[in-house]
Protein backbone atom coordinates (compact mmCIF):
# COMPACT_ATOMS: atom_id res chain seq x y z
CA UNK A 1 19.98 -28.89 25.77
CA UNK A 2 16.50 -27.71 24.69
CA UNK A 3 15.42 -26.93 21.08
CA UNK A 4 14.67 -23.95 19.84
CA UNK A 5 12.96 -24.74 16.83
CA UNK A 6 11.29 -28.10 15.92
CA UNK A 7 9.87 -28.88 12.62
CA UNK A 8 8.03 -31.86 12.08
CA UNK A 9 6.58 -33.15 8.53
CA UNK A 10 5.64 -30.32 6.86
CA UNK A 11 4.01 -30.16 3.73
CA UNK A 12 3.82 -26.89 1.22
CA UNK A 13 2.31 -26.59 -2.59
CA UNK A 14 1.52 -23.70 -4.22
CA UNK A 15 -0.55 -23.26 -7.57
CA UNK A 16 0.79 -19.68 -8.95
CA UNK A 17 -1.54 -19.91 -11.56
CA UNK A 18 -1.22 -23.42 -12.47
CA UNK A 19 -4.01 -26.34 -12.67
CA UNK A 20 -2.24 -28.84 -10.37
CA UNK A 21 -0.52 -27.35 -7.45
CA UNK A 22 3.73 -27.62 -7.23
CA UNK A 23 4.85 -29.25 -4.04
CA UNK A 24 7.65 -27.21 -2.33
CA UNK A 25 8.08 -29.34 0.95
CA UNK A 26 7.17 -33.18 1.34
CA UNK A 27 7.40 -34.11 4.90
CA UNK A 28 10.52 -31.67 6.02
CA UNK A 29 11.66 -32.24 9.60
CA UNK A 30 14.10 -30.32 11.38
CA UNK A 31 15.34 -29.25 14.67
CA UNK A 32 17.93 -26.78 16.15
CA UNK A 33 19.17 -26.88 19.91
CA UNK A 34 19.58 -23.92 21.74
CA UNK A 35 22.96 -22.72 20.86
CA UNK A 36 23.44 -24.60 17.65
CA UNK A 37 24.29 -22.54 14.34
CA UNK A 38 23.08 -25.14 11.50
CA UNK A 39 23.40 -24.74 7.90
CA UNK A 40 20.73 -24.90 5.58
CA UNK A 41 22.20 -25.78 1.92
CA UNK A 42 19.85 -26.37 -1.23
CA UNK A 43 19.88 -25.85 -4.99
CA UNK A 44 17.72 -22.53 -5.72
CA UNK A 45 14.03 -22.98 -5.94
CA UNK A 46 14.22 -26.12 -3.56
CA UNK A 47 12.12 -24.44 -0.62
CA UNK A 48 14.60 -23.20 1.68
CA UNK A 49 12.67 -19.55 1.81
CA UNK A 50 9.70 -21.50 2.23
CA UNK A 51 11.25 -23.54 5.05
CA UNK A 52 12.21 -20.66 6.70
CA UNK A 53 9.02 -18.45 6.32
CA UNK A 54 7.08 -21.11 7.82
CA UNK A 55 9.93 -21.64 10.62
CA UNK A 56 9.73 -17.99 11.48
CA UNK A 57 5.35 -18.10 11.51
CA UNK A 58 5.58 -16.17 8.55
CA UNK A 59 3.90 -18.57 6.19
CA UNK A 60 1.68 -21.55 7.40
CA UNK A 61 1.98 -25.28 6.10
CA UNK A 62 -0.76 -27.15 4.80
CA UNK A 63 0.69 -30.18 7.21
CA UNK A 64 3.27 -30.12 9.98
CA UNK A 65 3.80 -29.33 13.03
CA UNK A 66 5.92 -25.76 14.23
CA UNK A 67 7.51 -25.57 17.60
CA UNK A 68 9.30 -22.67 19.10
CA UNK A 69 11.01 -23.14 22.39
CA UNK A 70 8.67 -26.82 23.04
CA UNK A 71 5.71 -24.43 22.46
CA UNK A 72 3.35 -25.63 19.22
CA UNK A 73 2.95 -22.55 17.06
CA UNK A 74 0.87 -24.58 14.41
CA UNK A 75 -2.87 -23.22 14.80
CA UNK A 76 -2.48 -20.22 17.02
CA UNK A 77 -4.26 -17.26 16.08
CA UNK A 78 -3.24 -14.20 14.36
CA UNK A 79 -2.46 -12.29 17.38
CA UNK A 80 -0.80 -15.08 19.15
CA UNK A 81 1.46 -16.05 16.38
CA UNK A 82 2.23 -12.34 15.57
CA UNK A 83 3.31 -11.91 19.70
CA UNK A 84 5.24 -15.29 19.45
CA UNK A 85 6.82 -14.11 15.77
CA UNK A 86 8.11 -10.83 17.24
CA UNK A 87 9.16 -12.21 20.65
CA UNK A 88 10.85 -15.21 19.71
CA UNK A 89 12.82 -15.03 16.06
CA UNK A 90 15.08 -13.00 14.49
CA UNK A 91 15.34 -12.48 10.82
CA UNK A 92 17.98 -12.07 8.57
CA UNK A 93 18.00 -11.56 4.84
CA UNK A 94 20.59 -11.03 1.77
CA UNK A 95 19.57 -7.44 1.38
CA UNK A 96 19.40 -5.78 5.06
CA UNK A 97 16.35 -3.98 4.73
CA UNK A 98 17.34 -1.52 7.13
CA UNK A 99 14.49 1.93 7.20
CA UNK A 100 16.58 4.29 5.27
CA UNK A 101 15.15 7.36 7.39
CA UNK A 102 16.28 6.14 10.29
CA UNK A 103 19.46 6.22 11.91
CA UNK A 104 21.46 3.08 12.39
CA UNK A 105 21.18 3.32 16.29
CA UNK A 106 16.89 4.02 15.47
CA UNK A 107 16.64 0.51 13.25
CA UNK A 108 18.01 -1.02 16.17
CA UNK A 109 15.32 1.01 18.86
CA UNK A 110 12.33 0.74 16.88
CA UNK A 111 11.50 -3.19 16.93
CA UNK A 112 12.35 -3.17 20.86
CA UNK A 113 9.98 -0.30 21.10
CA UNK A 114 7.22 -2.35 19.69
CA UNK A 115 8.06 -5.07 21.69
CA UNK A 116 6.99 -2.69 24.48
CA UNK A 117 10.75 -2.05 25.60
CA UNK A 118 11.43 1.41 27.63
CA UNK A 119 13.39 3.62 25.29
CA UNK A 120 16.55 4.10 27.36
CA UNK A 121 16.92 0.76 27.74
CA UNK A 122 16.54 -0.02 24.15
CA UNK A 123 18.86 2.31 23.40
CA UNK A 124 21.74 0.93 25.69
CA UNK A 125 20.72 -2.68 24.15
CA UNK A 126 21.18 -0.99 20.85
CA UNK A 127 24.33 0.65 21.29
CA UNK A 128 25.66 -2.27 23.15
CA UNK A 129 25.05 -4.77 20.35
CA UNK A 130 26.38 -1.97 17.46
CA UNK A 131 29.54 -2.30 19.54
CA UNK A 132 30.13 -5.79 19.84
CA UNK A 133 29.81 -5.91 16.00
CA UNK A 134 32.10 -2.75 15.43
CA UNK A 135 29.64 -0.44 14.08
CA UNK A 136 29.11 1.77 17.07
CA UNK A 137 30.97 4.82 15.15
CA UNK A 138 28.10 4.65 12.84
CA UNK A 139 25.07 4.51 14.79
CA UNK A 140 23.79 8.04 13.98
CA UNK A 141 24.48 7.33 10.27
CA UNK A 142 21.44 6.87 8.33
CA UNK A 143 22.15 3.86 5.61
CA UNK A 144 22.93 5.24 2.77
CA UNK A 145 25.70 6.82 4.45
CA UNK A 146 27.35 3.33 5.55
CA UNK A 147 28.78 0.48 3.42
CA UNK A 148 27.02 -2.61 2.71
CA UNK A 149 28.87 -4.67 5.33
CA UNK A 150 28.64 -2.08 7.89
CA UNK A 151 24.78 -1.85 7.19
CA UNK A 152 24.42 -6.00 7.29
CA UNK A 153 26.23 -5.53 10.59
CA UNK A 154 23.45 -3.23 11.43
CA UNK A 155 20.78 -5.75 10.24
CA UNK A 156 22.26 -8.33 12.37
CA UNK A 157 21.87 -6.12 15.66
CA UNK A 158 17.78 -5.45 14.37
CA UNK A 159 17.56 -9.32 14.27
CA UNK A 160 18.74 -9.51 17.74
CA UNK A 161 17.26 -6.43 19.36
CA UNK A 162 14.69 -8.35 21.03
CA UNK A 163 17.08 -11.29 22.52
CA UNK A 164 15.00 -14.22 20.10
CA UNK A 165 15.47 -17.65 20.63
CA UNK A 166 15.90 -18.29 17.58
CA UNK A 167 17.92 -17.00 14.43
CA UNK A 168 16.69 -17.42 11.01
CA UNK A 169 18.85 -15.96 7.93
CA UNK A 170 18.54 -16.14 4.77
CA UNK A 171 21.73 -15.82 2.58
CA UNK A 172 22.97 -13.15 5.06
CA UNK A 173 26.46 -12.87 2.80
CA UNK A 174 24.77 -13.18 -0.48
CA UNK A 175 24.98 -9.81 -1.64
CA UNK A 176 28.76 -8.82 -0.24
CA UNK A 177 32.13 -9.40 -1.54
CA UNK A 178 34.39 -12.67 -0.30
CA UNK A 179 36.07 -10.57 1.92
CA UNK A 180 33.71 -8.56 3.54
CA UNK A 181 31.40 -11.77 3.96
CA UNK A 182 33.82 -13.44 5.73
CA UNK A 183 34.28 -10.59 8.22
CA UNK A 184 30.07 -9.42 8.68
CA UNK A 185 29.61 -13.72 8.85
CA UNK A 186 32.56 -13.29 11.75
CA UNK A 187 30.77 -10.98 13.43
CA UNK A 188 27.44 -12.80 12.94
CA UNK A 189 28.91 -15.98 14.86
CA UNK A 190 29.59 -13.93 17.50
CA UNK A 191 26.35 -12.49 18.41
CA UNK A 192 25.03 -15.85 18.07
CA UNK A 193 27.75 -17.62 20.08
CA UNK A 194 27.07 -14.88 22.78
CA UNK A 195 23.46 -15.08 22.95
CA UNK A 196 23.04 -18.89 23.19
CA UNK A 197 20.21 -19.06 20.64
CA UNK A 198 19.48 -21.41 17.88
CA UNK A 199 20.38 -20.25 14.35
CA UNK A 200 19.38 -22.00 11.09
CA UNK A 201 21.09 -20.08 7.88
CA UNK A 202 20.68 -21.06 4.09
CA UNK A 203 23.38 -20.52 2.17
CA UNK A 204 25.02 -21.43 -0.79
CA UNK A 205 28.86 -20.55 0.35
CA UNK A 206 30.05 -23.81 1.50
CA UNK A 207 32.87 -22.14 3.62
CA UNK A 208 30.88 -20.46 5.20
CA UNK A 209 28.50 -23.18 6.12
CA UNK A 210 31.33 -25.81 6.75
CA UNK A 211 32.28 -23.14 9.90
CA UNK A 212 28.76 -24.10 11.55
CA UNK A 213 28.08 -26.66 14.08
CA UNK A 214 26.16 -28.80 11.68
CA UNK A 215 25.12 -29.06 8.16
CA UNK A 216 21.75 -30.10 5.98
CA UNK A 217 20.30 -30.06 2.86
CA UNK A 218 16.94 -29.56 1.53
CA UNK A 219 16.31 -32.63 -1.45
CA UNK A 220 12.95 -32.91 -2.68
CA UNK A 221 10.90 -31.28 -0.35
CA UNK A 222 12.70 -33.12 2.67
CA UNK A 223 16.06 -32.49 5.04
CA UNK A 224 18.73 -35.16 4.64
C-alpha cells in the first residue's frame, strides 16, 4: 500500500508581531496510506491548521520535507505546487464555504472546470457524487436554500470533484448538531471508503475519530 501523504520533520514559527518567533511545529512527521482515514486530535492552538495547510501546499515549512503520492512537493515552484495542490488534495473545513451564487450542482462543476475537465462530464461526476451523499434533490438549490448538513454534504462532493489522492479536513462536523454530524461524517466515510484515498481529519469529537482507521495527536509541535 502506497502513501499518500508523507510528512517528514517539519518545522513552523511565526512572529505575529512578537520579538522572538513562537514555534508551532518541532519536527512533525506523519504519513497516511492510500485508503487510510486517520485522525488528527490536538488541544486548540497546537498546530493542527498549520499541519494541515502545509500538508495541503498551502503554507510552506521553514524545515521538512512534503510528499504527495512519493512525489517531494517541498521546493517546487509556484505553478508546480499550485497544479499539484489542485490535482492532488481535497479540502474540507468546519464552515463549507460553498459560492453562495452558485447552485449546489455549479460548486461541484466549477473546480473540475478549472482542472480543465469537459463540462458534461463534470457535470455527471457532480451529480453522481451529490447522489451517493443524498443531496441530489438539491443540486439546483443555491445554499442558502439548503440546511447546514445538506450544504457540508455539498462541500464534501467540491473536495472530491477532482478524484484527489488525498483528503484533508479540518473539523468537518464542528459547526453541526450531534445528530446531523454523525450522519454528514457517515456520508463522509463513504466517499472516502469508495474512492481509496488517504484522509487525515482534525477533530476534537472523539467518537467520531475513534470510527477511523487510526488515531494521533499533535503534542508540542510533534505527532505521537
Amino acid at each position: 500500500m502506497s502513501d499518500a501523504l508523507v510528512l517528514e520533520g517539519l518545522e513552523k514559527g511565526y512572529n505575529h508581531g512578537r520579538p522572538s518567533q513562537v514555534q508551532v511545529l518541532r519536527g512533525a512527521s506523519l504519513s497516511v496510506a492510500a485508503g487510510e482515514v486517520v485522525a488528527l486530535v490536538a488541544p486548540s492552538g497546537a498546530g493542527k491548521s498549520t499541519l494541515l495547510h502545509i500538508a495541503g501546499l498551502l503554507d510552506t515549512p521553514d524545515a521538512g520535507q512534503v510528499m504527495l503520492g512519493g512525489r517531494a512537493m517541498t521546493g517546487l515552484g509556484d505553478r508546480a505546487m499550485t497544479e499539484a495542490r489542485r490535482g492532488e488534495v481535497g479540502f474540507i473545513y468546519q464552515f463549507h464555504h460553498l459560492l453562495p451564487e452558485f447552485t449546489a450542482l455549479e460548486n461541484v462543476v466549477i473546480p473540475q472546470l478549472a482542472n480543465g475537465v469537459d463540462k458534461a462530464a463534470a457535470e455527471a461526476r457532480a451529480m453522481s457524487l451529490l447522489d451517493r451523499v443524498g443531496v441530489a434533490g438539491r443540486a439546483q438549490h443555491r445554499p442558502a436554500a439548503m440546511s447546514g448538513g445538506e450544504q457540508q454534504r455539498v462541500a464534501f462532493c467540491r473536495a472530491l470533484a477532482n478524484e484527489p489522492r488525498l483528503l484533508l479536513a479540518d473539523e468537518p462536523t464542528g459547526n453541526l448538531d450531534p445528530g446531523t454530524s454523525d450522519q454528514v461524517f457517515g456520508a463522509l466515510m463513504e466517499l472516502v471508503r469508495a474512492t481509496g484515498m488517504g484522509a487525515l481529519i482534525a477533530t476534537h469529537n472523539m467518537e467520531l475519530a475513534a470510527r477511523m482507521d487510526r488515531v494521533v495527536r499533535l503534542e508540542a509541535g510533534r505527532v505521537v
